[in-house]
C-alpha atoms as a PDB file:
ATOM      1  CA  UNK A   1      40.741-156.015 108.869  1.00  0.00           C
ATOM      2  CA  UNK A   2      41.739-155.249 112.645  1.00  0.00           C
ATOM      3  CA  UNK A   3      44.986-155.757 113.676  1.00  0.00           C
ATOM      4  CA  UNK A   4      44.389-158.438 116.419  1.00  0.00           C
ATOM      5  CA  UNK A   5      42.550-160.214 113.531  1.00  0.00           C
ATOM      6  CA  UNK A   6      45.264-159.764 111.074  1.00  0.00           C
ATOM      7  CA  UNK A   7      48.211-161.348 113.899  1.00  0.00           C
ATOM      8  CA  UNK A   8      45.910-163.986 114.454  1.00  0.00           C
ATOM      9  CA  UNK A   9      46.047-165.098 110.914  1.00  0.00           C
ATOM     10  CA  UNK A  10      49.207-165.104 110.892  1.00  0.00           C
ATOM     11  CA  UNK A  11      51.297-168.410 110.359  1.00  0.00           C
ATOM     12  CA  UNK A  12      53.145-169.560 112.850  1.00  0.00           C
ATOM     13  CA  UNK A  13      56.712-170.341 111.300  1.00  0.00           C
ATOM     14  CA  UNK A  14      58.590-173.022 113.834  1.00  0.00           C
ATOM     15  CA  UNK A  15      62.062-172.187 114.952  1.00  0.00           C
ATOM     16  CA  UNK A  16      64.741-174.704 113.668  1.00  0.00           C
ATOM     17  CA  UNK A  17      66.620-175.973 116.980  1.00  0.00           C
ATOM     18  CA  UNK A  18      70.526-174.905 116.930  1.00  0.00           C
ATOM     19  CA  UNK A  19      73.127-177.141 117.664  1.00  0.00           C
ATOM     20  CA  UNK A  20      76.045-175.550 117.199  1.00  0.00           C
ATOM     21  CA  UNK A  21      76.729-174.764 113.444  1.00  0.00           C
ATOM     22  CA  UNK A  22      78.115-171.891 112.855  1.00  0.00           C
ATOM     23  CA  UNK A  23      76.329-171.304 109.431  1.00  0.00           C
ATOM     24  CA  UNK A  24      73.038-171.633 110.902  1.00  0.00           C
ATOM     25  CA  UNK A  25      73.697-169.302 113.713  1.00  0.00           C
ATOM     26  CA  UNK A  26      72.360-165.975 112.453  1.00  0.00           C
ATOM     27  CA  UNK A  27      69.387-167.807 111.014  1.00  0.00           C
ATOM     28  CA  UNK A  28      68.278-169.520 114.573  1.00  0.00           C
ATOM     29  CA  UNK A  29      68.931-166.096 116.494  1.00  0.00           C
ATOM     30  CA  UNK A  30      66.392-164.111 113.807  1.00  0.00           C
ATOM     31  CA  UNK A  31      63.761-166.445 114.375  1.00  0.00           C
ATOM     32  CA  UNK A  32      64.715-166.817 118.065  1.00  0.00           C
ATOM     33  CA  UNK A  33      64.513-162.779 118.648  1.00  0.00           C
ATOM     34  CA  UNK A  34      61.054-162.534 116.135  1.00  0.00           C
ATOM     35  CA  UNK A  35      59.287-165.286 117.613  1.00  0.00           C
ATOM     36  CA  UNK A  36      60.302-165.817 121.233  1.00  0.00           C
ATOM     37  CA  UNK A  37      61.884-162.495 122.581  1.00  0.00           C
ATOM     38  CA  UNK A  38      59.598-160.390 121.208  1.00  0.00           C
ATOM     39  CA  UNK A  39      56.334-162.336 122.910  1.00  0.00           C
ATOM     40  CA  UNK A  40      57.793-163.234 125.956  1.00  0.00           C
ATOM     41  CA  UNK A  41      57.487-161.200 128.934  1.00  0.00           C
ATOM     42  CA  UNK A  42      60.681-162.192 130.863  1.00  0.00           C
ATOM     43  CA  UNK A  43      64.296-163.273 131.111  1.00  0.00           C
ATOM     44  CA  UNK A  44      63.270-166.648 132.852  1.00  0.00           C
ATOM     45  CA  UNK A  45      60.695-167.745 130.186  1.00  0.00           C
ATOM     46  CA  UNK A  46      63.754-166.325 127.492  1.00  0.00           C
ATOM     47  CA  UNK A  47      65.954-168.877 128.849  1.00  0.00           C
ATOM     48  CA  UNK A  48      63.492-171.678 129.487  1.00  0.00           C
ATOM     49  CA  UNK A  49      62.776-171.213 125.821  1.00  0.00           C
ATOM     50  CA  UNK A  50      66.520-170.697 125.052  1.00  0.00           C
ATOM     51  CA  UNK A  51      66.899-174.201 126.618  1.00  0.00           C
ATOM     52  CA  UNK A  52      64.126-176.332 124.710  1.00  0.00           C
ATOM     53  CA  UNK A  53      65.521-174.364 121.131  1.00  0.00           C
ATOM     54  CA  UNK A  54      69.762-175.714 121.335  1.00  0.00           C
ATOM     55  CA  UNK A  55      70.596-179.086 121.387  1.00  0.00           C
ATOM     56  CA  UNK A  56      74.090-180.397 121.238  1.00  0.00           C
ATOM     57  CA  UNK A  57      77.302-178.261 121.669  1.00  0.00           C
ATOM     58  CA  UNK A  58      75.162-175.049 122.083  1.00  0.00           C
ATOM     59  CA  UNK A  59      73.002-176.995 124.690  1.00  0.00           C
ATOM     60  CA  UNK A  60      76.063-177.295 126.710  1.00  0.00           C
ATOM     61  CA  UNK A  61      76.536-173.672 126.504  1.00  0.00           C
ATOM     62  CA  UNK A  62      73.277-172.437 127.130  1.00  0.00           C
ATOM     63  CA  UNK A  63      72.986-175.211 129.927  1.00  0.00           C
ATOM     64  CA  UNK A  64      76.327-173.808 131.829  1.00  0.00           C
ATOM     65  CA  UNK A  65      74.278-170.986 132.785  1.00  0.00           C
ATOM     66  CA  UNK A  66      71.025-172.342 134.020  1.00  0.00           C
ATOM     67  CA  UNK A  67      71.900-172.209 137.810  1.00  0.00           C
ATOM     68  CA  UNK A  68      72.159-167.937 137.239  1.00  0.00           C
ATOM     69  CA  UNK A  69      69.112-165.684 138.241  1.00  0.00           C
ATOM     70  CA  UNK A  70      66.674-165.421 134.639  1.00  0.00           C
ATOM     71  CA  UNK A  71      67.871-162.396 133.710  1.00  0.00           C
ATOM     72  CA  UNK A  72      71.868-163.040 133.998  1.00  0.00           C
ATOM     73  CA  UNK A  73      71.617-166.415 133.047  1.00  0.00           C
ATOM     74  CA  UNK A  74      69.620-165.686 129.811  1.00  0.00           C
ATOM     75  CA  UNK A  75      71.850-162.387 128.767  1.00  0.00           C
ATOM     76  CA  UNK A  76      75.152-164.306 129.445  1.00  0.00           C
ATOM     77  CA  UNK A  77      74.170-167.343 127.218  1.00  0.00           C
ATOM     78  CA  UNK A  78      73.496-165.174 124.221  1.00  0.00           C
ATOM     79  CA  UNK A  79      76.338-163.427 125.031  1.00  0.00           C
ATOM     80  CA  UNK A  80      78.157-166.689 125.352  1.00  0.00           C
ATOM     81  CA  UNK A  81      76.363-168.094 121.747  1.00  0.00           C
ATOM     82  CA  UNK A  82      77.214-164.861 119.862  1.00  0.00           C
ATOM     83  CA  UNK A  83      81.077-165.451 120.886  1.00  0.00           C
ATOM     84  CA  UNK A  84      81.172-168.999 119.966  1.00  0.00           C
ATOM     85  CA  UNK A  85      78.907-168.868 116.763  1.00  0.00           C
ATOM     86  CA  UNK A  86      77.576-165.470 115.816  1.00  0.00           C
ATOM     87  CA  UNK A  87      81.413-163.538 115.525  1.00  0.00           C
ATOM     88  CA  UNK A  88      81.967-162.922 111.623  1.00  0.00           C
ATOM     89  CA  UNK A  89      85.324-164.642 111.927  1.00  0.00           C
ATOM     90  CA  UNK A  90      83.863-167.646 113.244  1.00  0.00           C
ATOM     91  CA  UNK A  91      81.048-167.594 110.853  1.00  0.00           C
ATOM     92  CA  UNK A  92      83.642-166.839 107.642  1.00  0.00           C
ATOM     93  CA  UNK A  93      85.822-169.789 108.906  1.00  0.00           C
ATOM     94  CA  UNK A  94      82.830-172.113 108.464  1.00  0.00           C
ATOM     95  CA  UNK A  95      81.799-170.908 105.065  1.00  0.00           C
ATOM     96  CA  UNK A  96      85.476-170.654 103.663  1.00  0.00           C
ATOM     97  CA  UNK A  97      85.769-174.549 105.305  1.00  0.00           C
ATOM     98  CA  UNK A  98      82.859-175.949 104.094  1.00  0.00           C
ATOM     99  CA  UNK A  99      84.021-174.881 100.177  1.00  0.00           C
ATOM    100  CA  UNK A 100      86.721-175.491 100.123  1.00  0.00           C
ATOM    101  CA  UNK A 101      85.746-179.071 101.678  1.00  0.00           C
ATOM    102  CA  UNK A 102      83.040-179.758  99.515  1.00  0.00           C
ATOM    103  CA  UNK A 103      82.652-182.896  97.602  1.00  0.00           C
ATOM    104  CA  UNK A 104      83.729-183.445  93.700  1.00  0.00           C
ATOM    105  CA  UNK A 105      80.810-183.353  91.853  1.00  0.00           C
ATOM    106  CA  UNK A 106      80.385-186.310  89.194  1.00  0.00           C
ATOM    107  CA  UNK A 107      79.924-185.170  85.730  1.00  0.00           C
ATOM    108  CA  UNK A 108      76.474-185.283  84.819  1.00  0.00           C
ATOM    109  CA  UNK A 109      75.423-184.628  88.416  1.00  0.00           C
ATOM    110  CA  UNK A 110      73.309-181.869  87.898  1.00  0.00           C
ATOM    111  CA  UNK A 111      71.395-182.067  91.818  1.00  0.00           C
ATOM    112  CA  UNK A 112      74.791-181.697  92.727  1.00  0.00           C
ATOM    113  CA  UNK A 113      75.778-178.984  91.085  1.00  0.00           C
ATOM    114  CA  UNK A 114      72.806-176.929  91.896  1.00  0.00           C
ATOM    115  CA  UNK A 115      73.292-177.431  95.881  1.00  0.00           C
ATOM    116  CA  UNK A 116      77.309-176.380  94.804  1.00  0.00           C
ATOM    117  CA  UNK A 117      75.327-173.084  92.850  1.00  0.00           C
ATOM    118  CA  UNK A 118      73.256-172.419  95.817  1.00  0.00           C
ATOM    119  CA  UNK A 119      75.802-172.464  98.649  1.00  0.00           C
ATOM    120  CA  UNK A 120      78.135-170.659  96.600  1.00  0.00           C
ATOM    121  CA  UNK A 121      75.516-167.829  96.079  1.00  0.00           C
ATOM    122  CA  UNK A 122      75.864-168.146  99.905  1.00  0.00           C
ATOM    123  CA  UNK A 123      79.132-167.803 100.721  1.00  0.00           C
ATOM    124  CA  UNK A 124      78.838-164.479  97.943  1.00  0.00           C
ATOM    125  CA  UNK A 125      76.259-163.208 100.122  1.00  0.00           C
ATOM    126  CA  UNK A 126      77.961-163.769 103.623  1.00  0.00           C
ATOM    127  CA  UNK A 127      80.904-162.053 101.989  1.00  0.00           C
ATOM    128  CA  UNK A 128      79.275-158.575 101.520  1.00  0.00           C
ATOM    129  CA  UNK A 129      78.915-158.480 104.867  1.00  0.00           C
ATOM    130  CA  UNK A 130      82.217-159.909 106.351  1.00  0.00           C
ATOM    131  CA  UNK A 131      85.446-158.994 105.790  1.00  0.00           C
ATOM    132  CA  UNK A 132      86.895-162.596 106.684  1.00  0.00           C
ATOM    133  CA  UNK A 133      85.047-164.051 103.250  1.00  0.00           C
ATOM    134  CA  UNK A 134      87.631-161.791 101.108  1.00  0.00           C
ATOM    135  CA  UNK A 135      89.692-165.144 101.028  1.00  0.00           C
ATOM    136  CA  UNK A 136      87.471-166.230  98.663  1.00  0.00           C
ATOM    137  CA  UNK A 137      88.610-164.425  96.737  1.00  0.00           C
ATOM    138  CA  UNK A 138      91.932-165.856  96.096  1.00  0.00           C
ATOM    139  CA  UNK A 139      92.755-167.421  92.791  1.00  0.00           C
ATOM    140  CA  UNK A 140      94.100-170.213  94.746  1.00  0.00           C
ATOM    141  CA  UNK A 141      90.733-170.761  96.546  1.00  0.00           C
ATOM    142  CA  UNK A 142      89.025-170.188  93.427  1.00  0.00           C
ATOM    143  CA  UNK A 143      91.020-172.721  91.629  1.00  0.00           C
ATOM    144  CA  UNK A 144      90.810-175.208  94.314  1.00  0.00           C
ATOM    145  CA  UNK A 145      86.369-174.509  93.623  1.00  0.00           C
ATOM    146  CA  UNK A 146      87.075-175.240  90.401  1.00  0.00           C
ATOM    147  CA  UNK A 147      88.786-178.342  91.503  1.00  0.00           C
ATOM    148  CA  UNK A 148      85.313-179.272  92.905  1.00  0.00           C
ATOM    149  CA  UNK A 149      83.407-179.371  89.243  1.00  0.00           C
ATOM    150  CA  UNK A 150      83.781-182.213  86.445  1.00  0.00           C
ATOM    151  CA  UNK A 151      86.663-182.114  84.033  1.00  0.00           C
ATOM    152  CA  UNK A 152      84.573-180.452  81.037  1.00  0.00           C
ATOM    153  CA  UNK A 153      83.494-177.622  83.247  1.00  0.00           C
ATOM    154  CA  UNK A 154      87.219-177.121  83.145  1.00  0.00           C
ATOM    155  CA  UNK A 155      87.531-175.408  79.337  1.00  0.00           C
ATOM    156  CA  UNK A 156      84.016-173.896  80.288  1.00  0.00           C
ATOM    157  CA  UNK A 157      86.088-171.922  83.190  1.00  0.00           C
ATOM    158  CA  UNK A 158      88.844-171.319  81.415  1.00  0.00           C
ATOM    159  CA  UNK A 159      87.301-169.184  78.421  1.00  0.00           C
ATOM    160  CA  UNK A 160      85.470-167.042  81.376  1.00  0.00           C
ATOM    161  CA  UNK A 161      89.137-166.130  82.553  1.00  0.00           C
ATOM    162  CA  UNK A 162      90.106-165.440  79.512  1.00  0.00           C
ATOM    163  CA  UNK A 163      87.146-163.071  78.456  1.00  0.00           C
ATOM    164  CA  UNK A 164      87.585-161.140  81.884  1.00  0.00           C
ATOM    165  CA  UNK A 165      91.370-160.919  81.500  1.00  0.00           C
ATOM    166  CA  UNK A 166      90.841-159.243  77.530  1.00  0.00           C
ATOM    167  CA  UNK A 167      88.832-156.438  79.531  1.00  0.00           C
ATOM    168  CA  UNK A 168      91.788-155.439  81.839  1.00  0.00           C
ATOM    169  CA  UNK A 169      89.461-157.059  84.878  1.00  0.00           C
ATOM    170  CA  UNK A 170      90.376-159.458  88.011  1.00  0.00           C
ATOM    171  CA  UNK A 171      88.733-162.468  88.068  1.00  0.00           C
ATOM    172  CA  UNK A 172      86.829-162.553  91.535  1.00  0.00           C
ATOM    173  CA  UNK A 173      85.165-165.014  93.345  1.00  0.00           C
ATOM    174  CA  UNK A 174      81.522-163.365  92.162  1.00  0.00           C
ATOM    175  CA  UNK A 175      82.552-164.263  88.562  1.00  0.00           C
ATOM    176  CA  UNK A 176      83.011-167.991  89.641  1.00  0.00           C
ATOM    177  CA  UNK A 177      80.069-167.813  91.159  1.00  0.00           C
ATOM    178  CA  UNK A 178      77.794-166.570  88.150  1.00  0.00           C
ATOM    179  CA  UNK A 179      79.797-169.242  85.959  1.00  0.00           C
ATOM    180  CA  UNK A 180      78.611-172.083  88.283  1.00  0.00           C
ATOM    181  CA  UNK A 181      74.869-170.869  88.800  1.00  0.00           C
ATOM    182  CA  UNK A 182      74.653-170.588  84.800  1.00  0.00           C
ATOM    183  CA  UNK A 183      76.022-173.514  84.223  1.00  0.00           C
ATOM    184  CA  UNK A 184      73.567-175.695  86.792  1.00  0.00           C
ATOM    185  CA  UNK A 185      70.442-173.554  84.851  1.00  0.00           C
ATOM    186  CA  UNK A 186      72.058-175.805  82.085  1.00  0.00           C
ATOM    187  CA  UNK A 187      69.371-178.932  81.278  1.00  0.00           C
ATOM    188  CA  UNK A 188      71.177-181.508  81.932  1.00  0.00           C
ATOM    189  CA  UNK A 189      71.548-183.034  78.576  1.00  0.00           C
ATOM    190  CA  UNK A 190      73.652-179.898  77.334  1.00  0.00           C
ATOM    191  CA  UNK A 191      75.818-180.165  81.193  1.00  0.00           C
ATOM    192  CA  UNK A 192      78.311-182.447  79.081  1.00  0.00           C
ATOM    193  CA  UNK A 193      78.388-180.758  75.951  1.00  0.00           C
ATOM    194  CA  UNK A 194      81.679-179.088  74.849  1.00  0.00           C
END
């Protein structure tokens, strides 16, 4: 198979439009850099694309530059996006907000508990690559994640401490985090057993 055949088949994923979360920044600029930069010839059609992709706050940002020449108006707005959304503080600040904000989760809620299990798999993946996420890390923080799970969860925890402490370990934030994805594999029916 040819290679001009072979890029023709392939799909064409859409870009997500960025508005100005934090958390989705890295995503949007991947698919921003693999689908537009690297097929477009020029700064202008960069930033014309740059344009139609952000809505919202990072609209206004990308917008503020539209009245530059192409190729200083497109490098400045992803300079200016990468400083508001794309710095690993910023980016750890939304993570380490968003769990510690997250809703209680009703006992026998198991959707719930699953979304819980996948952004805390996450936030354990954002931290091996930022420094910032070591504050989850904290046995406050982890405590107050705990917080976030139904009572009988509670005992569940507590016995996972206990086992960790007996082998002279700390008890880190990737330990809560295996405890809660086992626990939303869990059918449901066995979620409330003790």
């Amino acid at each position: 198979m040819s290679a001009v055949v072979k890029h023709l088949q392939k799909p064409t994923p859409d870009i997500k439009k960025f508005g100005g979360n934090p958390l989705e920044y890295r995503k949007f600029y991947r698919q921003f850099q693999a689908r537009i930069v690297a097929n477009t010839d020029n700064d202008e059609e960069k930033m014309t694309y740059l344009e139609q992709f952000t809505y919202g706050e990072a609209s206004k940002v990308v917008s503020g530059f539209s009245h530059l020449i192409g190729e200083h108006a497109y490098s400045a707005a992803i300079k200016q996006l990468e400083e508001r959304y794309g710095d690993t503080e910023v980016i750890a600040n939304a993570f380490i907000k968003r769990a510690l904000e997250w809703p209680t989760i009703q006992a026998g809620d198991s959707r719930s508990l699953d979304d819980f299990s996948l952004f805390l798999i996450e936030c354990e993946n954002a931290a091996e690559s930022m420094e910032a996420m070591r504050i989850l890390e904290y046995s406050e923080n982890i405590k107050r994640l705990m917080m976030k799970l139904p009572f009988y969860f509670h005992d569940r925890w507590r016995n996972v401490v206990m086992r960790t402490k007996e082998k002279k370990e700390s008890v880190t934030f990737t330990h809560f985090v295996q405890f809660v994805k086992q626990e939303a594999k869990r059918p449901t029916t066995q979620l409330m057993e003790i």
